[in-house]
C-alpha atoms as a PDB file:
ATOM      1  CA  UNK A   1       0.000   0.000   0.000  1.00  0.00           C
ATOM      2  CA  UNK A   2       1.163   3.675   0.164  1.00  0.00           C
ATOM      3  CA  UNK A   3      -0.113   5.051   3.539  1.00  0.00           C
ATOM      4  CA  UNK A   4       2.168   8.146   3.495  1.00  0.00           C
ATOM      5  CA  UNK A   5       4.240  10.087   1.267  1.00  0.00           C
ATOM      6  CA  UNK A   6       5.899  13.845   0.578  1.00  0.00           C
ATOM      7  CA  UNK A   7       4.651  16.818  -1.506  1.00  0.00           C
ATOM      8  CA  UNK A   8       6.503  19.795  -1.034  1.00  0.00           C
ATOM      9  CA  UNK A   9       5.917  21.624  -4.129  1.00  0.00           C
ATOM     10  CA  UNK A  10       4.131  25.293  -4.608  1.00  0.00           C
ATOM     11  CA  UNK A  11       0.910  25.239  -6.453  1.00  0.00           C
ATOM     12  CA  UNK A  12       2.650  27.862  -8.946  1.00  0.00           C
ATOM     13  CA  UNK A  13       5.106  24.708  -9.362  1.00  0.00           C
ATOM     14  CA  UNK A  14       2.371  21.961  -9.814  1.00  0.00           C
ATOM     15  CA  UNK A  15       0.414  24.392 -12.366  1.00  0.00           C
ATOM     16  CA  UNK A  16       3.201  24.793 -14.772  1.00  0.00           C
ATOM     17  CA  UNK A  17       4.688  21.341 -14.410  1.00  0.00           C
ATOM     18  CA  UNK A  18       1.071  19.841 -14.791  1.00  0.00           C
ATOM     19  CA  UNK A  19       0.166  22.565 -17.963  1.00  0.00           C
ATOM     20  CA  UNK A  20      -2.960  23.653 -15.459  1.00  0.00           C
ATOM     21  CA  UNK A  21      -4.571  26.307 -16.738  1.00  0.00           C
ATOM     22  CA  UNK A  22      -7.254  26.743 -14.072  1.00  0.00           C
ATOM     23  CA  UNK A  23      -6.448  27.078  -9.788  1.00  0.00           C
ATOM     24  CA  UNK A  24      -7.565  29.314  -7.238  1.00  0.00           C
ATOM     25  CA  UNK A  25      -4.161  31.130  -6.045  1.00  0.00           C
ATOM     26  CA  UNK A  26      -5.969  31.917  -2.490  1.00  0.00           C
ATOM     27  CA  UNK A  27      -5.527  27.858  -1.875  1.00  0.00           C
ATOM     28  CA  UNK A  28      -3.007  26.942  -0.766  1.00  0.00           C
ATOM     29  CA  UNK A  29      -1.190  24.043   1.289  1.00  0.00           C
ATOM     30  CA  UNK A  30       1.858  24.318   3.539  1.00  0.00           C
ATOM     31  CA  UNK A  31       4.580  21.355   2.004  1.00  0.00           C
ATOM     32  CA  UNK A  32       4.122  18.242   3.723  1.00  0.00           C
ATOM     33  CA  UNK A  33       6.838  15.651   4.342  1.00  0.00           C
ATOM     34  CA  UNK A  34       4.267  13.676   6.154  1.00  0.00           C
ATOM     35  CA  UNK A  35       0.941  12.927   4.192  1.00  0.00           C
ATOM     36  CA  UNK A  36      -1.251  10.998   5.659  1.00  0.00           C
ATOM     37  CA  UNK A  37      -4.688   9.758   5.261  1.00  0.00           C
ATOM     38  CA  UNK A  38      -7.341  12.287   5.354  1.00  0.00           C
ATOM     39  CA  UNK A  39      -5.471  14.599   5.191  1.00  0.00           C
ATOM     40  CA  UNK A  40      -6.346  17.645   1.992  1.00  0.00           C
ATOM     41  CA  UNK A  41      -3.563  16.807  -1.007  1.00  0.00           C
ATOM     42  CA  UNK A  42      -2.772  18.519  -4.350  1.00  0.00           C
ATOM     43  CA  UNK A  43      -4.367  16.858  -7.225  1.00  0.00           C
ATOM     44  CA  UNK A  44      -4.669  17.641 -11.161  1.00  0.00           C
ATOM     45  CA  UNK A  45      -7.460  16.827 -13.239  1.00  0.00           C
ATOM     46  CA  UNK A  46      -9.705  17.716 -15.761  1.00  0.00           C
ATOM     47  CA  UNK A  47     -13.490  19.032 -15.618  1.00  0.00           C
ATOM     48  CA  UNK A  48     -16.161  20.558 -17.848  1.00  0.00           C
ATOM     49  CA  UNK A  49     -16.422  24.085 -17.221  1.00  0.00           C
ATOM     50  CA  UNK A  50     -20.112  24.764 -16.109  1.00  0.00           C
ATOM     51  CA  UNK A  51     -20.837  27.574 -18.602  1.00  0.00           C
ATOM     52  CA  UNK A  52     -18.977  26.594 -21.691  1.00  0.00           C
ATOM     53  CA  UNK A  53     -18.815  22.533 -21.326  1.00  0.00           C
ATOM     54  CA  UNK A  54     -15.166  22.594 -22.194  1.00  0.00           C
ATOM     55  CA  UNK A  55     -12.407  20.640 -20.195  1.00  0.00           C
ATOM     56  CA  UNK A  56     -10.184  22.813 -17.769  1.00  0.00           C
ATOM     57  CA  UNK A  57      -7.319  21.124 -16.522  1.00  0.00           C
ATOM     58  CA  UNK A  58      -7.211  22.179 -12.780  1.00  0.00           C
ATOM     59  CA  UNK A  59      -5.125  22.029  -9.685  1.00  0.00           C
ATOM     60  CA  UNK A  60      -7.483  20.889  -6.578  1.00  0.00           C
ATOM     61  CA  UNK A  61      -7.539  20.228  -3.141  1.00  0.00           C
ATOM     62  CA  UNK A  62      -8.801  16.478  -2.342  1.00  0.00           C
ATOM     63  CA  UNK A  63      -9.375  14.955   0.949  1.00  0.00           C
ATOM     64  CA  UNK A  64      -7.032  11.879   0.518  1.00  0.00           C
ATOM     65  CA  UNK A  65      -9.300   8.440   1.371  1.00  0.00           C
ATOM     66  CA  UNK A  66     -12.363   7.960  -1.060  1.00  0.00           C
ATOM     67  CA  UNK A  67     -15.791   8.529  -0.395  1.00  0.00           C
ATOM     68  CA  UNK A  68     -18.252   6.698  -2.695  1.00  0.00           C
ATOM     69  CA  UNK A  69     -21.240   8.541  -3.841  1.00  0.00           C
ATOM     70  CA  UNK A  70     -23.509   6.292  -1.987  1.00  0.00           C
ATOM     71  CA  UNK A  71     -21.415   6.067   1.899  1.00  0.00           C
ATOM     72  CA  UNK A  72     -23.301   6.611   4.658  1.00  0.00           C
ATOM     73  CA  UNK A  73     -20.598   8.485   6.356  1.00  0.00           C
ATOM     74  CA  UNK A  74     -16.964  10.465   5.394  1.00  0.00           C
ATOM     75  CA  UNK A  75     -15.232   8.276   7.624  1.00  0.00           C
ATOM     76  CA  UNK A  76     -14.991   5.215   5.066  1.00  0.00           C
ATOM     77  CA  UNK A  77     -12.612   6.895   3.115  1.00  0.00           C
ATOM     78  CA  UNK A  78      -9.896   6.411   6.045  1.00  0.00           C
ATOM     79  CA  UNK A  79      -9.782   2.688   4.877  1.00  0.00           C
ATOM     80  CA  UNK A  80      -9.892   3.637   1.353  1.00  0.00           C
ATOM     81  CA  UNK A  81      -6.832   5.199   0.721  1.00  0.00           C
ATOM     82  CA  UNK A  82      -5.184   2.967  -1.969  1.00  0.00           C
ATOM     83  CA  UNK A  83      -7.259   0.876  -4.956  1.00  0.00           C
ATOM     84  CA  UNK A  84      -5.912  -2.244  -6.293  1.00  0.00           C
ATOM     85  CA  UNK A  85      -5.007  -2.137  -9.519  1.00  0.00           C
ATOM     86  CA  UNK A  86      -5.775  -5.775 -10.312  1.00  0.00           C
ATOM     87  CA  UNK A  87      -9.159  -5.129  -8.943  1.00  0.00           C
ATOM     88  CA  UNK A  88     -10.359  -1.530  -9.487  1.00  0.00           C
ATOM     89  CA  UNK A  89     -12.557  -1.719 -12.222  1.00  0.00           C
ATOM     90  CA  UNK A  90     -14.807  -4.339 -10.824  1.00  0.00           C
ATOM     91  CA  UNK A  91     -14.828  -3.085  -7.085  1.00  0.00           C
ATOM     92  CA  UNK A  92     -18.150  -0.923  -6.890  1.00  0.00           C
ATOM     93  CA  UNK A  93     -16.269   1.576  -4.846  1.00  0.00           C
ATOM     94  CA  UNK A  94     -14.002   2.523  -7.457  1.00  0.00           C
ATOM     95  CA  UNK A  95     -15.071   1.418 -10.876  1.00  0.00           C
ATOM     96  CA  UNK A  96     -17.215   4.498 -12.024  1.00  0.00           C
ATOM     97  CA  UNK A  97     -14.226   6.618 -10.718  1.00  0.00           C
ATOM     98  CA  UNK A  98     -12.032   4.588 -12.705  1.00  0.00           C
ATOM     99  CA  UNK A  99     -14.209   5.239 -15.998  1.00  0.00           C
ATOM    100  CA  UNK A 100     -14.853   9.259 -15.344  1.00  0.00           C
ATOM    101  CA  UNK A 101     -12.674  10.326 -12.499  1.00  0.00           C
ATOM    102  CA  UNK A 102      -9.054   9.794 -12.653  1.00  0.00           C
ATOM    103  CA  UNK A 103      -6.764  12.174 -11.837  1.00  0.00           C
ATOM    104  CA  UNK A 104      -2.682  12.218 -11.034  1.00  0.00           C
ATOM    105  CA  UNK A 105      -1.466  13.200  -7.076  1.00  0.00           C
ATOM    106  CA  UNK A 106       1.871  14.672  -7.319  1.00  0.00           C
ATOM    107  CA  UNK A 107       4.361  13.658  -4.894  1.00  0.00           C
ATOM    108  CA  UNK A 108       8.415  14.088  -4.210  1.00  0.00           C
ATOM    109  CA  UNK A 109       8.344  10.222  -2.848  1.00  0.00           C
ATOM    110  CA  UNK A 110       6.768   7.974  -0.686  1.00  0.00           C
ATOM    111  CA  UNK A 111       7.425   5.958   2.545  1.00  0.00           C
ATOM    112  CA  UNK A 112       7.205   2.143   3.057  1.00  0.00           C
ATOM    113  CA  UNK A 113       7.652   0.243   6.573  1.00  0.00           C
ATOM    114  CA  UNK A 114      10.105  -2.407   7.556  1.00  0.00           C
ATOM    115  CA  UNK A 115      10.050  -4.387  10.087  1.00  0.00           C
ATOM    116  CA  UNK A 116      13.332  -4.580  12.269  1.00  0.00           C
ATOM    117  CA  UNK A 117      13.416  -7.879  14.658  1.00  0.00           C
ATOM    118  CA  UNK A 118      13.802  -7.329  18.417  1.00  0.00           C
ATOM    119  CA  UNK A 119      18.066  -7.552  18.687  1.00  0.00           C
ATOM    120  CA  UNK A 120      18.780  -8.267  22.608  1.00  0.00           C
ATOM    121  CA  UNK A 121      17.258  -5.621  24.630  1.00  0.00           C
ATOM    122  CA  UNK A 122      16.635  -3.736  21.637  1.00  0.00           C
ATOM    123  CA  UNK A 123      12.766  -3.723  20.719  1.00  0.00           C
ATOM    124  CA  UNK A 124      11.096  -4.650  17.271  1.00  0.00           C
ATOM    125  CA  UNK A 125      10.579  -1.112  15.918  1.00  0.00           C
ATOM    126  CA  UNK A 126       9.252  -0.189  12.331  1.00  0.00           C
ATOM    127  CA  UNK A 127      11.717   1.161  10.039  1.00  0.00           C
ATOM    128  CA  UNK A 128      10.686   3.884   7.048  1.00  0.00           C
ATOM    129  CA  UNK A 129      12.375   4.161   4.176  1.00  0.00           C
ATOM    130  CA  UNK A 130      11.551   6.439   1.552  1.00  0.00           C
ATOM    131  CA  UNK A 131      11.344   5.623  -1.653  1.00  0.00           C
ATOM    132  CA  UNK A 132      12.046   8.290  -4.466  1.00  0.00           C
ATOM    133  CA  UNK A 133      13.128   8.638  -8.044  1.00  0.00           C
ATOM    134  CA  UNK A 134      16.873   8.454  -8.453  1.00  0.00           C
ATOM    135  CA  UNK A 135      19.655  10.420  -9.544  1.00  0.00           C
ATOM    136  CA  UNK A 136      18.122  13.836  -7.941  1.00  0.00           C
ATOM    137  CA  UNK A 137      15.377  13.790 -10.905  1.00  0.00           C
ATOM    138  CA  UNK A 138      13.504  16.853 -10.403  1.00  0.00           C
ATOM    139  CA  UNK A 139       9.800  15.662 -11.833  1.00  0.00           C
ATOM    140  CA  UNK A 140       7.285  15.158  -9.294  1.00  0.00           C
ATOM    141  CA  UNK A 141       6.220  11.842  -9.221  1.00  0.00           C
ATOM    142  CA  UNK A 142       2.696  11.832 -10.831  1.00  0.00           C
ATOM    143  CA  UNK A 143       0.478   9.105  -9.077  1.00  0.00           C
ATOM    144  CA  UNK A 144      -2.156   7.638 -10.247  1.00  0.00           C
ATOM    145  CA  UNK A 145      -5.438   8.636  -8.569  1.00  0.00           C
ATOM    146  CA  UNK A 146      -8.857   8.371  -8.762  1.00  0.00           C
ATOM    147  CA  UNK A 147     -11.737  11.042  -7.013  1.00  0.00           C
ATOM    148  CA  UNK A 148     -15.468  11.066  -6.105  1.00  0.00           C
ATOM    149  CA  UNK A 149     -17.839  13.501  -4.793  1.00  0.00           C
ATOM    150  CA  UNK A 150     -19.763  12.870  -2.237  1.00  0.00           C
ATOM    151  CA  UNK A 151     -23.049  14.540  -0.598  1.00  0.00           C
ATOM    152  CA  UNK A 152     -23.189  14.853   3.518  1.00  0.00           C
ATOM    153  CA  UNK A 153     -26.719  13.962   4.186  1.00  0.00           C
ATOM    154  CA  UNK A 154     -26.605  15.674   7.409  1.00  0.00           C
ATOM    155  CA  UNK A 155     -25.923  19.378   6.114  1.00  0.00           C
ATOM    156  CA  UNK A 156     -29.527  21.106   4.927  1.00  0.00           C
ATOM    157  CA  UNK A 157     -29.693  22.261   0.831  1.00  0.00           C
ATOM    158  CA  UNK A 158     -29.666  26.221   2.222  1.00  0.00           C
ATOM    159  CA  UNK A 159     -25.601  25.122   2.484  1.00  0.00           C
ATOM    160  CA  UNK A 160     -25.487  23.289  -0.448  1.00  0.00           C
ATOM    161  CA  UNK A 161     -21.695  23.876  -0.988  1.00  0.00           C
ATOM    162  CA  UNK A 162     -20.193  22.972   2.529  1.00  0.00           C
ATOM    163  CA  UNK A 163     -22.171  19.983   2.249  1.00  0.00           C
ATOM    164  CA  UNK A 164     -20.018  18.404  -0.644  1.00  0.00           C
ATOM    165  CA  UNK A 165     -17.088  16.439  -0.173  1.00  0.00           C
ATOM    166  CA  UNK A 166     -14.045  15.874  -2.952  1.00  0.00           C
ATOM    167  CA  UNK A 167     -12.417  12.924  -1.894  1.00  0.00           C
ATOM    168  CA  UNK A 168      -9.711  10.701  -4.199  1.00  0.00           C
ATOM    169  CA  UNK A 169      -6.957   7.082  -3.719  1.00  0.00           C
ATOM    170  CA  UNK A 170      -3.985   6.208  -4.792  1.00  0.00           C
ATOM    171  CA  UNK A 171      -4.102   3.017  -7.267  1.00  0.00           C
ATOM    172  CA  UNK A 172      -1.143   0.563  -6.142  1.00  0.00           C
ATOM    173  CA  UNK A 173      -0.077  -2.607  -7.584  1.00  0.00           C
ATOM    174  CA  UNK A 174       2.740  -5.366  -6.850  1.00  0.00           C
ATOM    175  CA  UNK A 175       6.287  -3.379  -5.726  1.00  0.00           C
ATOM    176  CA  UNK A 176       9.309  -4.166  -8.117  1.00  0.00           C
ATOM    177  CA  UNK A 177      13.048  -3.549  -7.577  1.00  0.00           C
ATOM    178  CA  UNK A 178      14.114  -1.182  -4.890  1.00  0.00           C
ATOM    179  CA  UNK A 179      10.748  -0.741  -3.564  1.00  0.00           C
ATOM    180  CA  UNK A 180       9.554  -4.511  -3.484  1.00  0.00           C
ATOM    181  CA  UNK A 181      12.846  -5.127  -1.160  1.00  0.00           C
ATOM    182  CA  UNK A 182      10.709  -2.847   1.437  1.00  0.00           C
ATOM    183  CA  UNK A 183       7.311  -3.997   1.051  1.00  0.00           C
ATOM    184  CA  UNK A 184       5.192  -6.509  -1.680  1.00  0.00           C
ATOM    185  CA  UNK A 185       3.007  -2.773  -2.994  1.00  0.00           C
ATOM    186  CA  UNK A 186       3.638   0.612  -4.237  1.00  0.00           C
ATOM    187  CA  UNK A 187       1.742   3.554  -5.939  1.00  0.00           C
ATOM    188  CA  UNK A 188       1.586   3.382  -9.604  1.00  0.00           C
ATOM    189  CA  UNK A 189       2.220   6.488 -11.817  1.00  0.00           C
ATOM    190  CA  UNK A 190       1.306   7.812 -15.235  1.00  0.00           C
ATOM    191  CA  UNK A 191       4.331   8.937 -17.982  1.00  0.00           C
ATOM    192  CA  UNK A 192       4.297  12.922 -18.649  1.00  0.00           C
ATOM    193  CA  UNK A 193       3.109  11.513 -22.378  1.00  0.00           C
ATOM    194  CA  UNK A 194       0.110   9.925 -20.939  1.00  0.00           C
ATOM    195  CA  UNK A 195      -1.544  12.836 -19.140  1.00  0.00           C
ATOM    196  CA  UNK A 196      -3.566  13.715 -21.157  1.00  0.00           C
ATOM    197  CA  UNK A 197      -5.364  10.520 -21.997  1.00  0.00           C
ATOM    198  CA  UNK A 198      -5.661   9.688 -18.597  1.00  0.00           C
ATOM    199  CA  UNK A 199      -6.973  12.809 -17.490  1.00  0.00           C
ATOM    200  CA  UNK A 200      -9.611  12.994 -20.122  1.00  0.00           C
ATOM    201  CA  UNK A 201     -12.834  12.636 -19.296  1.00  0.00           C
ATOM    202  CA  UNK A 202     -14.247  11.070 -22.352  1.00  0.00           C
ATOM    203  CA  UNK A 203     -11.638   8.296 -22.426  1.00  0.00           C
ATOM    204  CA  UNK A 204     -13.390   5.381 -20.552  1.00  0.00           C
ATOM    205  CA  UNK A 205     -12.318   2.177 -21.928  1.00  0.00           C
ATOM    206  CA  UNK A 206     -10.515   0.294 -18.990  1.00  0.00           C
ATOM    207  CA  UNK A 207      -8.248  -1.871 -21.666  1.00  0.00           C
ATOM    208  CA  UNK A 208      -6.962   1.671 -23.217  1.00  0.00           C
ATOM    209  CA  UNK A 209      -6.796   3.191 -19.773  1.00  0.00           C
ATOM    210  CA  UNK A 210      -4.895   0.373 -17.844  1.00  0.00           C
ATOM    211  CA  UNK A 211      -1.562   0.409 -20.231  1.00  0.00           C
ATOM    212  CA  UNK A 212      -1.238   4.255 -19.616  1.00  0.00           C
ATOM    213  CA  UNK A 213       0.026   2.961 -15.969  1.00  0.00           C
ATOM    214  CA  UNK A 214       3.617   2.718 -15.348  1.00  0.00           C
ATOM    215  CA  UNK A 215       5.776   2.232 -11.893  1.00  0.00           C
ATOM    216  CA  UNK A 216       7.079   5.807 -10.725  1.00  0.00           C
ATOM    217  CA  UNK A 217      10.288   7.082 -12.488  1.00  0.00           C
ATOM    218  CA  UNK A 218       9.789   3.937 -14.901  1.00  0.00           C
ATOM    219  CA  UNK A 219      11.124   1.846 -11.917  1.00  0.00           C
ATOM    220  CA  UNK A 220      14.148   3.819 -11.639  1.00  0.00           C
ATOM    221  CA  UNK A 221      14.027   4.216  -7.686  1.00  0.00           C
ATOM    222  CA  UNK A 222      15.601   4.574  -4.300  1.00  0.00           C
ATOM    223  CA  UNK A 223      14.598   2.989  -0.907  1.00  0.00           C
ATOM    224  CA  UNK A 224      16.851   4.396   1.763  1.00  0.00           C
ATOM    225  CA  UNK A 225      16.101   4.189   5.326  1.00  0.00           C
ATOM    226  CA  UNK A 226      14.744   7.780   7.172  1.00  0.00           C
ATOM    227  CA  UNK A 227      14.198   9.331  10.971  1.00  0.00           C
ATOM    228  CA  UNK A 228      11.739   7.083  12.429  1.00  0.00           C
ATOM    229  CA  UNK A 229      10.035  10.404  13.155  1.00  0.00           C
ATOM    230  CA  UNK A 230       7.720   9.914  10.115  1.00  0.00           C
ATOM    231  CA  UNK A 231       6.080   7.050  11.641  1.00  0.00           C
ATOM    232  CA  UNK A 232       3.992   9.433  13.859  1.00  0.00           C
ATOM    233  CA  UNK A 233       1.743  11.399  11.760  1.00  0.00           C
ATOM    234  CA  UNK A 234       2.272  14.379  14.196  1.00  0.00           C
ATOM    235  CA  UNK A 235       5.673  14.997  13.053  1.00  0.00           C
ATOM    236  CA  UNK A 236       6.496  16.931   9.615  1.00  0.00           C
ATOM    237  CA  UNK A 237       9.292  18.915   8.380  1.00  0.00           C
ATOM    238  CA  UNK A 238      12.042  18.451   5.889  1.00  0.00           C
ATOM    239  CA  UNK A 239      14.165  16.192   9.002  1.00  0.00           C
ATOM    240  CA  UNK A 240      11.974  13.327   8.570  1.00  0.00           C
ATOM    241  CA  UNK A 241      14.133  12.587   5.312  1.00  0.00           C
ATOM    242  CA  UNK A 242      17.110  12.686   7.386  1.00  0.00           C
ATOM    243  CA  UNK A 243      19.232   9.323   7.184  1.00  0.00           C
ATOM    244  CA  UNK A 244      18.019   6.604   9.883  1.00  0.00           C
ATOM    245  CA  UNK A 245      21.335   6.679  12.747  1.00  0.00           C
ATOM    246  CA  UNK A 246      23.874   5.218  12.002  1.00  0.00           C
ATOM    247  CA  UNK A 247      23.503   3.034  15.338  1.00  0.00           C
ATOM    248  CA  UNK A 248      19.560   1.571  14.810  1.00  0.00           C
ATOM    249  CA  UNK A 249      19.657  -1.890  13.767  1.00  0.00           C
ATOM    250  CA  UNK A 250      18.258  -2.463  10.360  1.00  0.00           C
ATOM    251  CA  UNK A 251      19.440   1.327   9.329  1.00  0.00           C
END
């Protein structure tokens, strides 16, 4: 799965790198080194404008952890953070999202979870490692994503707008190389040359969609261990991509 990752670019980054020609410049989002579920994420997609009907490619806020149209409640989309790839157009949950709604998350990297054994009166402790594109490469890493919208029942139609939620997952599949050493899944990622099909609304057959995936960086990645700060979502900051000490075992 990926349960946490880094996005530290500006939206005035994001919108050129992405070509997005439509964002709200008051929205903003401080850089995270620490994304975690639920929490509001950058994403890029593309929507018919209301007035003309023509696609806008946009930079959004999403609420990471999907909420299908029909939940009872927001809080499903904590446990919905990641869609199988070998499953996601047949799962209910995701499969009109997959045919409408796809979009691409940006991200700098993403952490994955060892486990390190118990070593005398050391304790068993959980090791991150993150996991980024190698050689320095400066492209954001452009996940694979899907959204929804969903309705709160429990706000009245007079506030119509606060009562809709924009909620979107990460589609995974089986880890390869570097980042199968630290764990059997990881995101998968679309090639800058592929944006625009995926993005595109009107492009809904699943055997033309499905070959537009590709690992991140083409595979081209590195796992190194990091601060076992990350593993509390209450820490953030650029530190957390500090080396693990030199003295942890596993490090």
């Amino acid at each position: 799965m990926c349960g946490r990752y880094v996005s530290t670019r500006s939206p005035q980054d994001l919108a050129g790198l992405f070509q997005v020609t439509r964002w709200d410049p008051r929205e903003t989002l401080a850089p995270s080194w620490n994304v975690a579920p639920t929490d509001q994420v950058w994403s890029v997609l593309d929507r018919p404008d209301r007035a003309t009907g023509e696609v806008v490619r946009q930079l959004r806020q999403l609420r990471w952890g999907l909420v299908p149209s029909w939940a009872k409640s927001v809080d499903v989309g904590a446990k919905m953070i990641n869609a199988r790839v070998e499953t996601v157009t047949e799962k209910p949950a995701y499969r009109r999202a997959f045919a409408k709604r796809r979009c691409l998350l940006p991200a700098d990297g993403f952490y994955e979870w060892r486990t390190v054994s118990a070593i005398g009166t050391a304790k068993a402790y959980k090791q991150p490692y993150f996991i980024s594109p190698q050689d320095g490469r400066t492209m954001a890493m452009a996940m694979a994503g899907l959204y929804e919208f969903w309705r709160d029942p429990a706000v009245t139609a007079d506030d119509d707008q606060a009562a809709w939620w924009t909620t979107c997952t990460i589609i995974t599949t089986e880890a390869t190389d570097a980042a199968g050493r630290i764990h059997p899944r990881m995101p998968l990622a679309v090639a800058p040359a592929d944006w625009d099909s995926w993005l595109d609304p009107a492009h809904q057959d699943p055997d033309e969609l499905r070959p537009l995936l590709t690992a991140p960086a083409d595979g081209h990645l590195d796992a190194r261990a990091v601060s076992t700060a990350v593993n509390s979502v209450r820490n953030n900051g650029p530190h957390l991509l500090d080396d693990a000490a030199d003295d942890q075992p596993g490090a």
